[in-house]
Protein backbone atom coordinates (compact mmCIF):
# COMPACT_ATOMS: atom_id res chain seq x y z
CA UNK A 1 137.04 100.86 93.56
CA UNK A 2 137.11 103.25 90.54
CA UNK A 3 137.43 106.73 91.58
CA UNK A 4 134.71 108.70 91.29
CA UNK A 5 134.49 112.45 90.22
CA UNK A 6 133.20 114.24 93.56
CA UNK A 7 135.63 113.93 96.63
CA UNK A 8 134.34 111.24 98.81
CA UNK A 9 134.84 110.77 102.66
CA UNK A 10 133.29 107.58 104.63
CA UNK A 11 133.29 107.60 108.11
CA UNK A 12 132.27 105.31 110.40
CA UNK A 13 129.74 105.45 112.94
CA UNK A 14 128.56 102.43 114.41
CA UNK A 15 128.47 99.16 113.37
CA UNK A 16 126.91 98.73 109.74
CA UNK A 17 126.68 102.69 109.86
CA UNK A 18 128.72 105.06 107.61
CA UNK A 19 128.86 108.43 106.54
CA UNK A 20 129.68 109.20 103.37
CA UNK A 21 130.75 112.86 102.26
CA UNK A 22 130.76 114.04 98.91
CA UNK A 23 132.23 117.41 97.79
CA UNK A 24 132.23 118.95 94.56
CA UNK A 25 135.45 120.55 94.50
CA UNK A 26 134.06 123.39 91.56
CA UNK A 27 134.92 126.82 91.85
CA UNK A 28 134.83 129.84 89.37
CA UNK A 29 137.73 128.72 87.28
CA UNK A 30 135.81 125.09 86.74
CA UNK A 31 132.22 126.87 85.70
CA UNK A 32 132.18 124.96 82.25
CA UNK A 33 132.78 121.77 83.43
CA UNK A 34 130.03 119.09 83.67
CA UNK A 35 127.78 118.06 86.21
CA UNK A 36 129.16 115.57 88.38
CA UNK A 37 126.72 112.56 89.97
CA UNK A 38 127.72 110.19 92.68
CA UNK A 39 125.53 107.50 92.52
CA UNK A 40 125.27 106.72 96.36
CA UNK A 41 123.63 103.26 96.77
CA UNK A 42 125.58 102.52 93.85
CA UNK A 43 128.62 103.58 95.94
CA UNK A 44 127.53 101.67 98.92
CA UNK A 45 127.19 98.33 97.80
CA UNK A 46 130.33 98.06 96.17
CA UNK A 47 132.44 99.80 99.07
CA UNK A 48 130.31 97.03 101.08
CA UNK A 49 131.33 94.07 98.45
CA UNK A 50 134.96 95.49 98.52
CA UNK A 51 135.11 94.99 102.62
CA UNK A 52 133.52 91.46 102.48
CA UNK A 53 135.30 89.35 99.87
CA UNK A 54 132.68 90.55 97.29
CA UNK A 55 129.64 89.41 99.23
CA UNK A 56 126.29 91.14 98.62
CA UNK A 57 124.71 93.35 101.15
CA UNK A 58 121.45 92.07 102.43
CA UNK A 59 119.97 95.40 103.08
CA UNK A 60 120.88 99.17 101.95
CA UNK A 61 119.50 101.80 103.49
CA UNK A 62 120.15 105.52 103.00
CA UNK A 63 119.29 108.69 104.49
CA UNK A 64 119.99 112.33 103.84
């Protein structure tokens, strides 16, 4: 997977359950930088086609 911008942690939690963390790592000296977006279904289905031989997920659900 590219890498994206944001640092990103998954975790697992059950079975077809993750967590995924993102962290802008900005601070004072980084204040005229851009905007960084994490596109998270985006995100999910291809960490899900990367762990299944490139099969599609049939379902994507996501919560905040």
């Amino acid at each position: 997977m590219p890498p994206v911008g944001p640092l990103v942690r998954v975790f697992p939690l059950e079975r077809n359950e993750l967590l995924i963390r993102a962290a802008n790592l900005g601070d004072q000296f980084d204040r005229a930088a851009a905007p960084q977006q994490l596109d998270v279904r985006d995100y999910a289905i291809k960490l899900y086609e990367q762990a299944n031989n490139g099969a599609q997920p049939k379902d994507v659900k996501i919560e905040e």
